[in-house]
PDB file of N, CA and C in Angstrom:
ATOM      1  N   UNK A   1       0.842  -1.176   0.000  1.00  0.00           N
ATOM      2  CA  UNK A   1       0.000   0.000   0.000  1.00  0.00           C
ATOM      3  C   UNK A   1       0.887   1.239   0.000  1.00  0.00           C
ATOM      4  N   UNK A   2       0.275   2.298  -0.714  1.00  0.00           N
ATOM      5  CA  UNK A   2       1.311   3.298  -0.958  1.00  0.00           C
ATOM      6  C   UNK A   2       0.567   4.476  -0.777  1.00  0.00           C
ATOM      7  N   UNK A   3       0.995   5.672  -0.716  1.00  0.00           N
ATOM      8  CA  UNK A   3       0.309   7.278  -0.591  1.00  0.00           C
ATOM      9  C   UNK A   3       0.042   7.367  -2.448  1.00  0.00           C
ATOM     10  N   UNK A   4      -0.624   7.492  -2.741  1.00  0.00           N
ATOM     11  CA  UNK A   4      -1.127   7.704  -4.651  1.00  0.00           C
ATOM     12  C   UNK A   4      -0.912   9.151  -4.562  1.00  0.00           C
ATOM     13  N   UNK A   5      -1.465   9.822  -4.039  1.00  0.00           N
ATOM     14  CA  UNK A   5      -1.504  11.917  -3.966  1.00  0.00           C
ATOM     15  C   UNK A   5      -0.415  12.346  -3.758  1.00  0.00           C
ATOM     16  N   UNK A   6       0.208  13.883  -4.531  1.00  0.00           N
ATOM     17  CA  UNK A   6       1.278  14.395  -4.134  1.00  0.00           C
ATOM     18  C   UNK A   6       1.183  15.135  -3.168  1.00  0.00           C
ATOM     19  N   UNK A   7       2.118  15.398  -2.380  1.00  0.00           N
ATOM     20  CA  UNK A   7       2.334  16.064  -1.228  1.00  0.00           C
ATOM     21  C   UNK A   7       1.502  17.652  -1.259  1.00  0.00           C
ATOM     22  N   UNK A   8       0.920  18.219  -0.455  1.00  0.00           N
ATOM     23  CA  UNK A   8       0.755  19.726  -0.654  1.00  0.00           C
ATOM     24  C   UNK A   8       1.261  20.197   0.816  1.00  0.00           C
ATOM     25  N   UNK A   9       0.685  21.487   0.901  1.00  0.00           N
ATOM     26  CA  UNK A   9       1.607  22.194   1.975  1.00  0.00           C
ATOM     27  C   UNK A   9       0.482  21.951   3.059  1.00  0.00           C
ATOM     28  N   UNK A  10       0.892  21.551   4.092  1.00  0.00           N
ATOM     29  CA  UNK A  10       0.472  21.306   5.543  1.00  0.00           C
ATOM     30  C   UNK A  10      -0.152  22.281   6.004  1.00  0.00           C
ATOM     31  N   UNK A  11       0.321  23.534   5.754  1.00  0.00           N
ATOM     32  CA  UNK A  11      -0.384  24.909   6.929  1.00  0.00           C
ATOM     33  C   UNK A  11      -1.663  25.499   5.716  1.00  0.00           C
ATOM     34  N   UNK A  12      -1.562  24.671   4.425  1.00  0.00           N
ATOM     35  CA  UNK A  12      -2.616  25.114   3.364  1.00  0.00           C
ATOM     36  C   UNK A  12      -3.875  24.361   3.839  1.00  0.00           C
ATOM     37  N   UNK A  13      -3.611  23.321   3.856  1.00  0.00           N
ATOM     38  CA  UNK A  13      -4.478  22.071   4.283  1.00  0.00           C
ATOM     39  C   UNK A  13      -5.418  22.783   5.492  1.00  0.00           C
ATOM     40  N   UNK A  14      -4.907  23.414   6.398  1.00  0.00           N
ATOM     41  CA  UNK A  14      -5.275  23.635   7.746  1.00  0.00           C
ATOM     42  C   UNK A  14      -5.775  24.653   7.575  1.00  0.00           C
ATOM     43  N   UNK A  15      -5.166  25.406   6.774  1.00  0.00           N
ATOM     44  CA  UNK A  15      -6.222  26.871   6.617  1.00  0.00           C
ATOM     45  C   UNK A  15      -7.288  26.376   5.429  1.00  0.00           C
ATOM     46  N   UNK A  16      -7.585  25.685   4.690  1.00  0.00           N
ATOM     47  CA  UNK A  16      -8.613  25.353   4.008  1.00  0.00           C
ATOM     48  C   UNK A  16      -9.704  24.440   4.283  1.00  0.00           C
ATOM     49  N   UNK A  17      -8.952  23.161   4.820  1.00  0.00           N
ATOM     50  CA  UNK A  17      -9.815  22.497   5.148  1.00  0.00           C
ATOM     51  C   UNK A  17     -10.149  22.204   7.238  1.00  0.00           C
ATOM     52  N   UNK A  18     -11.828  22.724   6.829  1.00  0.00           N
ATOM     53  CA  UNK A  18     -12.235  22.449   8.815  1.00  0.00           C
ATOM     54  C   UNK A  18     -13.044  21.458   8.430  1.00  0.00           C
ATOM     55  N   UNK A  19     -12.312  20.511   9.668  1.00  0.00           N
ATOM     56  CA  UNK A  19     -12.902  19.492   9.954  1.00  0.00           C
ATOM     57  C   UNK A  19     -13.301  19.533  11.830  1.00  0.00           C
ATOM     58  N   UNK A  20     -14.284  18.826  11.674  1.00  0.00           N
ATOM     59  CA  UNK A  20     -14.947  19.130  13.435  1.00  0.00           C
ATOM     60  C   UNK A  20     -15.993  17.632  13.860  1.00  0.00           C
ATOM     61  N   UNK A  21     -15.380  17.561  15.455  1.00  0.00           N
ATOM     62  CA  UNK A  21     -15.977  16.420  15.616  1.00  0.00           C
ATOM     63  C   UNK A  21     -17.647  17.201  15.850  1.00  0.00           C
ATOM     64  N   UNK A  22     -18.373  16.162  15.440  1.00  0.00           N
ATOM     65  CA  UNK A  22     -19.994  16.191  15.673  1.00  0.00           C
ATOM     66  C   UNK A  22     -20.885  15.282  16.178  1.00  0.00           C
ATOM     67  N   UNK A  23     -22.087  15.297  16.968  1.00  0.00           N
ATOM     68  CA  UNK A  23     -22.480  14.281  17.245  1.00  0.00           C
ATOM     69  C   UNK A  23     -24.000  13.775  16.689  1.00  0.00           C
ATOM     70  N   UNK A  24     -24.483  12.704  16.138  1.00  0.00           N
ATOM     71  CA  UNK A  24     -25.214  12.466  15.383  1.00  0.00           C
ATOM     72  C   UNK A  24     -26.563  12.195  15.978  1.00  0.00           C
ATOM     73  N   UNK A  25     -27.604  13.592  15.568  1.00  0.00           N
ATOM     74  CA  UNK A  25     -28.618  13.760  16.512  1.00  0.00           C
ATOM     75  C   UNK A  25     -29.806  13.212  16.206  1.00  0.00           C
ATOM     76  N   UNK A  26     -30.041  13.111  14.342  1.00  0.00           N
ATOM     77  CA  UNK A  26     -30.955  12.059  13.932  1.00  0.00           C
ATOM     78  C   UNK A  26     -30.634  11.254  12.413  1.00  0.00           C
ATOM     79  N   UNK A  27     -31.362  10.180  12.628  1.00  0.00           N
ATOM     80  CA  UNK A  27     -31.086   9.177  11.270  1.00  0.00           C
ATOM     81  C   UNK A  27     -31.954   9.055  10.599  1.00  0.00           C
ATOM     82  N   UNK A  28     -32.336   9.443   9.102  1.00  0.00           N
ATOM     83  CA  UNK A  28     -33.514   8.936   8.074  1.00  0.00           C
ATOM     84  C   UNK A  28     -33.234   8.069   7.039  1.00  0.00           C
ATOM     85  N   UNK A  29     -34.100   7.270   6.796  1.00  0.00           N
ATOM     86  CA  UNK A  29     -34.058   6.658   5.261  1.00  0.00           C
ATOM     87  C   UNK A  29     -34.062   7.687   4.447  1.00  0.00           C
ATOM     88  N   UNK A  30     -33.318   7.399   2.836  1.00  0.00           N
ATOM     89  CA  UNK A  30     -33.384   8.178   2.429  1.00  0.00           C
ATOM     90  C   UNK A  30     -33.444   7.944   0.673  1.00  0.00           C
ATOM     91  N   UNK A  31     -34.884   6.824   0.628  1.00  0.00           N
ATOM     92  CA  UNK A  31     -34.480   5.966  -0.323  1.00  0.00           C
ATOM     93  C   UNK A  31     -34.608   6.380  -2.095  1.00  0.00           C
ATOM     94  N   UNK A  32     -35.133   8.389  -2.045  1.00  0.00           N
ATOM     95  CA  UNK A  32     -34.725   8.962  -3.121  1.00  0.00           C
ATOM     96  C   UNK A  32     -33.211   8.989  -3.653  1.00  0.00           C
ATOM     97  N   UNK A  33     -32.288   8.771  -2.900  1.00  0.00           N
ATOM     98  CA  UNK A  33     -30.726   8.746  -3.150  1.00  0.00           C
ATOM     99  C   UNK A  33     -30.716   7.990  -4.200  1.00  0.00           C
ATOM    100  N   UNK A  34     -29.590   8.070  -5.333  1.00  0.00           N
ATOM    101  CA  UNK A  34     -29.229   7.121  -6.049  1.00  0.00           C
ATOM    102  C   UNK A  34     -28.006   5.993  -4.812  1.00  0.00           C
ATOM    103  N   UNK A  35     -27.639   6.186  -4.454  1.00  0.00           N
ATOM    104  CA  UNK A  35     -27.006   5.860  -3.663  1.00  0.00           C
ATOM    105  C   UNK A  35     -27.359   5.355  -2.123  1.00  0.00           C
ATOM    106  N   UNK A  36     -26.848   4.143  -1.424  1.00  0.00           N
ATOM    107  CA  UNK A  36     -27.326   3.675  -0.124  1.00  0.00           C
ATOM    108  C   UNK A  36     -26.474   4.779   0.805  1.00  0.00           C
ATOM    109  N   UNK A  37     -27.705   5.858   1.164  1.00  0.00           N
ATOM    110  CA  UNK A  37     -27.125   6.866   2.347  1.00  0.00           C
ATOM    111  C   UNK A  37     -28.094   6.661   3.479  1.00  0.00           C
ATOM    112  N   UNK A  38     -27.774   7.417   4.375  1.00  0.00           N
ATOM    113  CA  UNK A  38     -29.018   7.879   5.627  1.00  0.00           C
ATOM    114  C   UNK A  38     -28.860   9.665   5.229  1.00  0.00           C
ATOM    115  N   UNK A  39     -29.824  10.051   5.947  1.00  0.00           N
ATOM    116  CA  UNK A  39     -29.884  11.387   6.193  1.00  0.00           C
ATOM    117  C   UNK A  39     -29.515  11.486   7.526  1.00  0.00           C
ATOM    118  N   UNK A  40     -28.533  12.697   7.729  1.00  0.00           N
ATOM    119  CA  UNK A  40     -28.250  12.289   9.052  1.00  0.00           C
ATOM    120  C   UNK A  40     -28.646  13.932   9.799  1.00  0.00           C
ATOM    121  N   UNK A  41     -28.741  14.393  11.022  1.00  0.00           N
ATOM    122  CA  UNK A  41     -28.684  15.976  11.101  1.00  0.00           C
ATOM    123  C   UNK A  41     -27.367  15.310  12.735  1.00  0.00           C
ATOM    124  N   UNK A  42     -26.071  16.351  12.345  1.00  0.00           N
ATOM    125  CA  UNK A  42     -24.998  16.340  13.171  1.00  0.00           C
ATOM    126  C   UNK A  42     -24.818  17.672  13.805  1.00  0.00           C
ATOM    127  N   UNK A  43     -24.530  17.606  14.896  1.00  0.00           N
ATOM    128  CA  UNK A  43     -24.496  18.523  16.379  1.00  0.00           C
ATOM    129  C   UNK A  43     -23.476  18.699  16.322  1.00  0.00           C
ATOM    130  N   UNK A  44     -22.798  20.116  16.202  1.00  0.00           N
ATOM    131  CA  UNK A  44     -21.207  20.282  16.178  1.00  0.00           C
ATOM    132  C   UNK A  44     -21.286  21.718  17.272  1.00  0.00           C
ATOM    133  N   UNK A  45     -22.223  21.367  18.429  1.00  0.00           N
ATOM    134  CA  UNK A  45     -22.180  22.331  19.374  1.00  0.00           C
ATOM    135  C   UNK A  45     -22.783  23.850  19.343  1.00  0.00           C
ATOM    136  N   UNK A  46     -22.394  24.587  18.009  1.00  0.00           N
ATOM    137  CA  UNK A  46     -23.414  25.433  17.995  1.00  0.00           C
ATOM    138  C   UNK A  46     -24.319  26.161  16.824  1.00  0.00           C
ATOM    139  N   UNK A  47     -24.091  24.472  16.145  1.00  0.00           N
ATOM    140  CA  UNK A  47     -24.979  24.606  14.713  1.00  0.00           C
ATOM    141  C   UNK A  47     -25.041  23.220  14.403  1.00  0.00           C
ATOM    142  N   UNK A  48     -26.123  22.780  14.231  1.00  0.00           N
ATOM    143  CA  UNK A  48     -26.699  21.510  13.283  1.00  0.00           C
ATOM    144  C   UNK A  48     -26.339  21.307  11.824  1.00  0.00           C
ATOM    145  N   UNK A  49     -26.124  20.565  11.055  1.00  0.00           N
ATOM    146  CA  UNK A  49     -25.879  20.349   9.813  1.00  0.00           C
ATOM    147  C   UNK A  49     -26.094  19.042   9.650  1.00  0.00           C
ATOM    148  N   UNK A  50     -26.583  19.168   8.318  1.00  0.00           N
ATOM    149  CA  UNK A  50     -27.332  18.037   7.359  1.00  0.00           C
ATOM    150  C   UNK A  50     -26.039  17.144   6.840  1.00  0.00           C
ATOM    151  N   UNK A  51     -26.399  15.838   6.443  1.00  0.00           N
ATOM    152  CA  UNK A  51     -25.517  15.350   5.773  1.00  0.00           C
ATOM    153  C   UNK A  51     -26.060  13.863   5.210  1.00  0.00           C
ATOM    154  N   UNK A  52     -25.680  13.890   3.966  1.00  0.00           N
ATOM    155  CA  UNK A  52     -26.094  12.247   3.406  1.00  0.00           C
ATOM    156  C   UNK A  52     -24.695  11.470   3.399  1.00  0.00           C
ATOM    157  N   UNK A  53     -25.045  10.409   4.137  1.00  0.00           N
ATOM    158  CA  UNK A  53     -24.015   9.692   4.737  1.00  0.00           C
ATOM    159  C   UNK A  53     -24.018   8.047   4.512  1.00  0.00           C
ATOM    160  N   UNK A  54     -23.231   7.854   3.591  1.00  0.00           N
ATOM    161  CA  UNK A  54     -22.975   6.033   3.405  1.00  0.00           C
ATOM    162  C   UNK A  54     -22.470   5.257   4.571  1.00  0.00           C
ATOM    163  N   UNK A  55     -23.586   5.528   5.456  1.00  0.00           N
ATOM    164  CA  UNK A  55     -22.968   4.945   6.846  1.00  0.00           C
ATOM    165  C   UNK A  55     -24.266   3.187   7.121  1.00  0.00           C
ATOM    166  N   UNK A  56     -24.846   3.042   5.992  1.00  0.00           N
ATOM    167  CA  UNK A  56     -25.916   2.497   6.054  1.00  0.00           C
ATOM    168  C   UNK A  56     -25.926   0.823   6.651  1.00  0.00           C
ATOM    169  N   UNK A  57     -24.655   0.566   6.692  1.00  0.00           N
ATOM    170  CA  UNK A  57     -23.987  -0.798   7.219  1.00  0.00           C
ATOM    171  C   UNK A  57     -24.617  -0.713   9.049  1.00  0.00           C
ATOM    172  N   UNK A  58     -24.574   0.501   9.558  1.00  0.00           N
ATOM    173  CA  UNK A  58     -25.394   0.537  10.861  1.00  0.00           C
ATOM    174  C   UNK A  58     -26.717   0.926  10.991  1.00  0.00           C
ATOM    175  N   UNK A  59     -27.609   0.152  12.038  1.00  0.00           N
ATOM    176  CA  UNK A  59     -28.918   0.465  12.062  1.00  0.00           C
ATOM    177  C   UNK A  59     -28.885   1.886  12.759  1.00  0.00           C
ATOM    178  N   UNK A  60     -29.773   2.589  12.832  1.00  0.00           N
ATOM    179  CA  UNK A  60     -30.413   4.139  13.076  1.00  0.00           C
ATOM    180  C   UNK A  60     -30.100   4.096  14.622  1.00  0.00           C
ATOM    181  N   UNK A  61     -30.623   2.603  15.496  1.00  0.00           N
ATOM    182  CA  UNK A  61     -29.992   2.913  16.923  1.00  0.00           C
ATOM    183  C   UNK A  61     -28.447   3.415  17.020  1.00  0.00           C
ATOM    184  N   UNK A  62     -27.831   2.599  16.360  1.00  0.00           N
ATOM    185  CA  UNK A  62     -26.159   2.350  16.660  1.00  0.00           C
ATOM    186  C   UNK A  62     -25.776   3.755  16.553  1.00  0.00           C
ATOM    187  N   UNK A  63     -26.123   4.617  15.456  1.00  0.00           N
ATOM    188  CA  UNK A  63     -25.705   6.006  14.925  1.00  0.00           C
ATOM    189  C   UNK A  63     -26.147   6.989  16.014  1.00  0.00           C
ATOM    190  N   UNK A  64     -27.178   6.879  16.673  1.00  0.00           N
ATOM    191  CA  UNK A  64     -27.785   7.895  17.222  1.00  0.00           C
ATOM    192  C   UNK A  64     -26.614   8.145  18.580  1.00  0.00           C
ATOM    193  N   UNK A  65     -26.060   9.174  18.435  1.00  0.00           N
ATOM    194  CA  UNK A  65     -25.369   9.793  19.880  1.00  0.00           C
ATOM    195  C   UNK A  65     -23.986   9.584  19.896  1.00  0.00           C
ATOM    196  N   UNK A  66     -23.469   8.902  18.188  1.00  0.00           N
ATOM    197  CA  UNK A  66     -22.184   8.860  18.260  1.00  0.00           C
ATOM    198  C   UNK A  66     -21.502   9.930  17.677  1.00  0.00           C
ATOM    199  N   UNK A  67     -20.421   9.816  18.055  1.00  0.00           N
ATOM    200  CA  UNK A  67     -19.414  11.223  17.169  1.00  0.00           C
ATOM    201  C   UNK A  67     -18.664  10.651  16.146  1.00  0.00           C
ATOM    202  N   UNK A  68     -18.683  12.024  15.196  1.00  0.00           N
ATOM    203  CA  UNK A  68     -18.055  11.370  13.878  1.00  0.00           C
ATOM    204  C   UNK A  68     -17.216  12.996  13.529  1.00  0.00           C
ATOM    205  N   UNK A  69     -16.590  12.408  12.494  1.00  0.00           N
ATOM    206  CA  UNK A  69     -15.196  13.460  12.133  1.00  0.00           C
ATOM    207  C   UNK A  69     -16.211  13.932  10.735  1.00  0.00           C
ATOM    208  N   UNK A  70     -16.070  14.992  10.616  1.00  0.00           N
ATOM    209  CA  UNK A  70     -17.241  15.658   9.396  1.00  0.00           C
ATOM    210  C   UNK A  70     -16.317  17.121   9.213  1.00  0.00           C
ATOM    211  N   UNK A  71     -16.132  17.026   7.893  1.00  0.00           N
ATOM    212  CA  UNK A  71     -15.499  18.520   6.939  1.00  0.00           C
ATOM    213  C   UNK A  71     -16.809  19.326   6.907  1.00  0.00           C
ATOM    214  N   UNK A  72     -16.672  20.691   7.379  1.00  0.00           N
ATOM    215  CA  UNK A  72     -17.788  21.396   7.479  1.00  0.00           C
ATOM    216  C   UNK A  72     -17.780  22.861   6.941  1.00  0.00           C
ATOM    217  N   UNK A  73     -16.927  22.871   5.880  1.00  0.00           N
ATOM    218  CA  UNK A  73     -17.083  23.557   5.450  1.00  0.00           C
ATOM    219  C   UNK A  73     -16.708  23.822   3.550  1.00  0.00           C
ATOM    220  N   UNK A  74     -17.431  22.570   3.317  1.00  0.00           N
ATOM    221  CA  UNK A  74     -17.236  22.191   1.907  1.00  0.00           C
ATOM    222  C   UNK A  74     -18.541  22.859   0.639  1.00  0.00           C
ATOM    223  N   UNK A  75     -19.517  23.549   2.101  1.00  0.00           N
ATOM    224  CA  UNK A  75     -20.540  24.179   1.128  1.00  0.00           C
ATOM    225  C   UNK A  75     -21.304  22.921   0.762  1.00  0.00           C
ATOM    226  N   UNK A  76     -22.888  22.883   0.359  1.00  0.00           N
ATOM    227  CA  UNK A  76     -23.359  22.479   0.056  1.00  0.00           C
ATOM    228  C   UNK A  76     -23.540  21.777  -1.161  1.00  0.00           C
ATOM    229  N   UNK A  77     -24.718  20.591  -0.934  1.00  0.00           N
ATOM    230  CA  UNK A  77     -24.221  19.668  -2.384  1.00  0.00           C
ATOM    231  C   UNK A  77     -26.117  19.160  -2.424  1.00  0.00           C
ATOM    232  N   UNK A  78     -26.435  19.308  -2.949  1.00  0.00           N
ATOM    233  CA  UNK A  78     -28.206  18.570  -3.017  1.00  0.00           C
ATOM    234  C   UNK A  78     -27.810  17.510  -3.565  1.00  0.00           C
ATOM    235  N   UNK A  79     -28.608  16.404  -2.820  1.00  0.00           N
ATOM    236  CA  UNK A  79     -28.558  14.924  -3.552  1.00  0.00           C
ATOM    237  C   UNK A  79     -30.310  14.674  -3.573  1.00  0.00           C
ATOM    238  N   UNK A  80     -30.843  14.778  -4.646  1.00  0.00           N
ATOM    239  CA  UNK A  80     -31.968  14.204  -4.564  1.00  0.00           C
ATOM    240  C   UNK A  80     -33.224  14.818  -3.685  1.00  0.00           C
ATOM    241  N   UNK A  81     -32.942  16.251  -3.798  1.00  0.00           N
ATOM    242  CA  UNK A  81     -33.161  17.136  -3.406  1.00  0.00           C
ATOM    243  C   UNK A  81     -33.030  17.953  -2.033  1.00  0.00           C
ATOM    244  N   UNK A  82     -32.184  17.137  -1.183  1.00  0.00           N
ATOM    245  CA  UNK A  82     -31.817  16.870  -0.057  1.00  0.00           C
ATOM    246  C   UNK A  82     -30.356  18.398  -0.016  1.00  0.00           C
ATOM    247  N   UNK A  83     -30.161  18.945   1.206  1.00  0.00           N
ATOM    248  CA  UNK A  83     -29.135  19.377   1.182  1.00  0.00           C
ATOM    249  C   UNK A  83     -28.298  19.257   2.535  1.00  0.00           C
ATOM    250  N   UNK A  84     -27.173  18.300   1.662  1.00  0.00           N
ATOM    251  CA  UNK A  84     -25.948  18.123   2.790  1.00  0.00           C
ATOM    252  C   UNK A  84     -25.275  19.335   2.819  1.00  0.00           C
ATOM    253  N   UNK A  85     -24.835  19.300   4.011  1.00  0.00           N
ATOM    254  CA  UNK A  85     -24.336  20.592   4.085  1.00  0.00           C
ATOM    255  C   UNK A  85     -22.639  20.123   5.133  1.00  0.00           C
ATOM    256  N   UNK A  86     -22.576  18.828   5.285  1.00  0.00           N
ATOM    257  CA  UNK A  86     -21.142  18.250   5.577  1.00  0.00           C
ATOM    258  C   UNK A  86     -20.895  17.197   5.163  1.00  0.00           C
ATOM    259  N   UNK A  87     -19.419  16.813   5.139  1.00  0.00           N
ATOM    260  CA  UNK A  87     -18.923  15.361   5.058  1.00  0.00           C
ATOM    261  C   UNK A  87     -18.796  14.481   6.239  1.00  0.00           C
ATOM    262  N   UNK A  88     -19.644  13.748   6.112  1.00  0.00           N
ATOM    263  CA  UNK A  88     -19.497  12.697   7.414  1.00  0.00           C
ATOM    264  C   UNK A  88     -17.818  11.717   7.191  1.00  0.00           C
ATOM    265  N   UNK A  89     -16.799  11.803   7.496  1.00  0.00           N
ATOM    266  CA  UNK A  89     -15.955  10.906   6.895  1.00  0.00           C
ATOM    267  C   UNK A  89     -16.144   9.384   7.422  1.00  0.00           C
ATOM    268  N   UNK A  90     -15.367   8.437   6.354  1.00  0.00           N
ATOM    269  CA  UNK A  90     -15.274   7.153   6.906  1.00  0.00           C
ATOM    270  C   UNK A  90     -14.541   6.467   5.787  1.00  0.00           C
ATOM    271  N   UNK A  91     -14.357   5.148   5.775  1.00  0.00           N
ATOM    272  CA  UNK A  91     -13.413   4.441   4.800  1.00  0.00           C
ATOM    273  C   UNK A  91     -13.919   3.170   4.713  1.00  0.00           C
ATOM    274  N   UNK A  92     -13.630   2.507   3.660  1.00  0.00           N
ATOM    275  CA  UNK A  92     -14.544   0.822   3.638  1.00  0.00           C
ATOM    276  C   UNK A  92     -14.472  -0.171   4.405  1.00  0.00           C
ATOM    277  N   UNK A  93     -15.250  -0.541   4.635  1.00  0.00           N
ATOM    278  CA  UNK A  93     -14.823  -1.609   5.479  1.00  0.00           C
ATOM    279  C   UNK A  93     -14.312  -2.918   4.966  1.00  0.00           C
ATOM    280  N   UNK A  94     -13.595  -3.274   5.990  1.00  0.00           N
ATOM    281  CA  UNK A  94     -13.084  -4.430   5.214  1.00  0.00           C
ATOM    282  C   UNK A  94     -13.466  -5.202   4.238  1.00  0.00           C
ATOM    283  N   UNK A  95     -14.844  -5.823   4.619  1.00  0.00           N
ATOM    284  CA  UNK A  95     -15.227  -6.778   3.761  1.00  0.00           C
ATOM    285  C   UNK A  95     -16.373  -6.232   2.646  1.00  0.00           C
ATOM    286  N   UNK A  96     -16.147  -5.625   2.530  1.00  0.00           N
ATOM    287  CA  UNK A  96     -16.325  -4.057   1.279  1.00  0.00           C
ATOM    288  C   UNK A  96     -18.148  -4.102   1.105  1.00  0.00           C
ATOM    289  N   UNK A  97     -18.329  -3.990   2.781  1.00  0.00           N
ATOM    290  CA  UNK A  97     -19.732  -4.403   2.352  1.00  0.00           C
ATOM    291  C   UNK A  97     -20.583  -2.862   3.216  1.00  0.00           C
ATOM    292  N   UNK A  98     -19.922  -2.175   3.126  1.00  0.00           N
ATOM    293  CA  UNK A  98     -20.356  -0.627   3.572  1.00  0.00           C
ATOM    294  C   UNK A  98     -19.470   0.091   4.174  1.00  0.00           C
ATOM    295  N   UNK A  99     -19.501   1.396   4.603  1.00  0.00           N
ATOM    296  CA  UNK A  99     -18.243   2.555   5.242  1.00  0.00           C
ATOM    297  C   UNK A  99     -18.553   2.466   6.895  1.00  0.00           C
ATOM    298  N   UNK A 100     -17.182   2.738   7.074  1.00  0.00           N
ATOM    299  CA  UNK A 100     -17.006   2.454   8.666  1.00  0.00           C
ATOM    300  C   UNK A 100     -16.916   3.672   9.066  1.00  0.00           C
ATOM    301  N   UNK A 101     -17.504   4.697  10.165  1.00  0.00           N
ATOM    302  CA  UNK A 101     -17.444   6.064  10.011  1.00  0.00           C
ATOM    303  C   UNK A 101     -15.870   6.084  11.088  1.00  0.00           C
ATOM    304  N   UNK A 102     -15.585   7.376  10.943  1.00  0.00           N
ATOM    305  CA  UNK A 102     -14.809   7.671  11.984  1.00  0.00           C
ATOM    306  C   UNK A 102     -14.664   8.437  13.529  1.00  0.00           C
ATOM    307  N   UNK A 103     -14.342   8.010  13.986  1.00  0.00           N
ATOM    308  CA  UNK A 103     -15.011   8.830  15.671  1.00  0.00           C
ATOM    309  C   UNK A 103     -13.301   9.430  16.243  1.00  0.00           C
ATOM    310  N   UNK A 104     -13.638   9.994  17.059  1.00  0.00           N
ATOM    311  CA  UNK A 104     -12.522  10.221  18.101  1.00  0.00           C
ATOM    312  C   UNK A 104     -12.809   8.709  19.127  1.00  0.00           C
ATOM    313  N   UNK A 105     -11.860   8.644  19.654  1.00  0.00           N
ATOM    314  CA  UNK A 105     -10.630   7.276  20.751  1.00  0.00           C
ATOM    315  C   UNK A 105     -12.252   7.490  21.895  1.00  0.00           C
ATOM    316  N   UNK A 106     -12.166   8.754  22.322  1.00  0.00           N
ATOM    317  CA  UNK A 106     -12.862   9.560  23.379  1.00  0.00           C
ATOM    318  C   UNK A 106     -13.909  10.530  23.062  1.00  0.00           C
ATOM    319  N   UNK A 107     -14.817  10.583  24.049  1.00  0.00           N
ATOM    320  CA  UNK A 107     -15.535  11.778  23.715  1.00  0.00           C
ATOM    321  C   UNK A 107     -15.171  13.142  23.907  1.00  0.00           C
ATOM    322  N   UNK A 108     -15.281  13.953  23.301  1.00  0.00           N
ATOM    323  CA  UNK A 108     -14.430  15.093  23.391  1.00  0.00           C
ATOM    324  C   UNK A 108     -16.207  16.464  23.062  1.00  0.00           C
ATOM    325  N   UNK A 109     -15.901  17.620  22.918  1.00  0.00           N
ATOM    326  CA  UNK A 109     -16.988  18.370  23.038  1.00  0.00           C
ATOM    327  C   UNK A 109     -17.200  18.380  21.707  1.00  0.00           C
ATOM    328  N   UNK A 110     -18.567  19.348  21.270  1.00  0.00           N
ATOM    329  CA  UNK A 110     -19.039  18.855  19.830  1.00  0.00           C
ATOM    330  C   UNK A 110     -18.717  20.297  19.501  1.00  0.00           C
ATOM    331  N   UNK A 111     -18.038  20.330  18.134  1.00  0.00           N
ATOM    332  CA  UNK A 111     -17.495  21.490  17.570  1.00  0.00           C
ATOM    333  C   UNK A 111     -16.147  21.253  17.298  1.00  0.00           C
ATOM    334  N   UNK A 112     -15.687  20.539  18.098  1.00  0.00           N
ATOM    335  CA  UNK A 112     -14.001  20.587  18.835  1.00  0.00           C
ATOM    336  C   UNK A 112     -13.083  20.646  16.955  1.00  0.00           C
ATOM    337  N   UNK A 113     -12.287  20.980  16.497  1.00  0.00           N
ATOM    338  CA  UNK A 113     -11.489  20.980  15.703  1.00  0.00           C
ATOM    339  C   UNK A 113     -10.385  19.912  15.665  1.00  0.00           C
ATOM    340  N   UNK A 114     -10.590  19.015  14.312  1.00  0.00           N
ATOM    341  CA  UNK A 114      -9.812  18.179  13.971  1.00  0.00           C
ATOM    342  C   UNK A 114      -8.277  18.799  13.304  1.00  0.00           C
ATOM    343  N   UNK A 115      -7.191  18.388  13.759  1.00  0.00           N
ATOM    344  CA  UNK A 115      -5.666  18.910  12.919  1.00  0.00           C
ATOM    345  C   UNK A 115      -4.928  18.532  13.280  1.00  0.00           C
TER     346      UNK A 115
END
């Protein structure tokens, strides 16, 4: 396994991209998607934001009240008339049968800044 992307500058990264932990306050079907998402609305302490999220490998209990790492400031994207308004991040899961989201180790406050 190898890095594929070229390097860019570190303090660019940080001034462009915010990322913030959030905590996930509700879950919808969302079966206009072309795509297997939830609708999710995430708590980042002192604003809510929307997000369609391929997190669908977990049921609606499991999601509810966890924290996840979400880019929040990528501007909006309508899917299906829907508007996300963050990136929930996550990566495949192993057995390539849906995305595994990402959390902090710990709970930490909602807003808090990822870097």
């Amino acid at each position: 396994m190898g890095i594929d992307e070229p390097d860019i500058d570190p303090a660019r990264f940080l001034d462009d991209v915010e990322m913030c932990i959030g905590e996930i306050r509700s879950v919808e079907e969302f079966p206009e998607a072309r795509k297997d998402v939830y609708k999710l609305d995430v708590d980042f302490g002192d604003e809510t934001l929307q997000s369609a999220a391929g997190l669908t490998m977990y049921e609606h209990e499991e999601l509810l009240g966890r924290q996840v790492v979400a880019v929040v400031n990528l501007g909006t994207v309508q899917i299906a008339g829907f508007e996300s308004q963050c990136l929930v991040t996550g990566v495949d899961a192993d057995d390539g049968e849906g995305v595994v989201h990402l959390q902090p180790e710990r709970p930490v406050e909602n807003g808090t800044r990822v870097y």
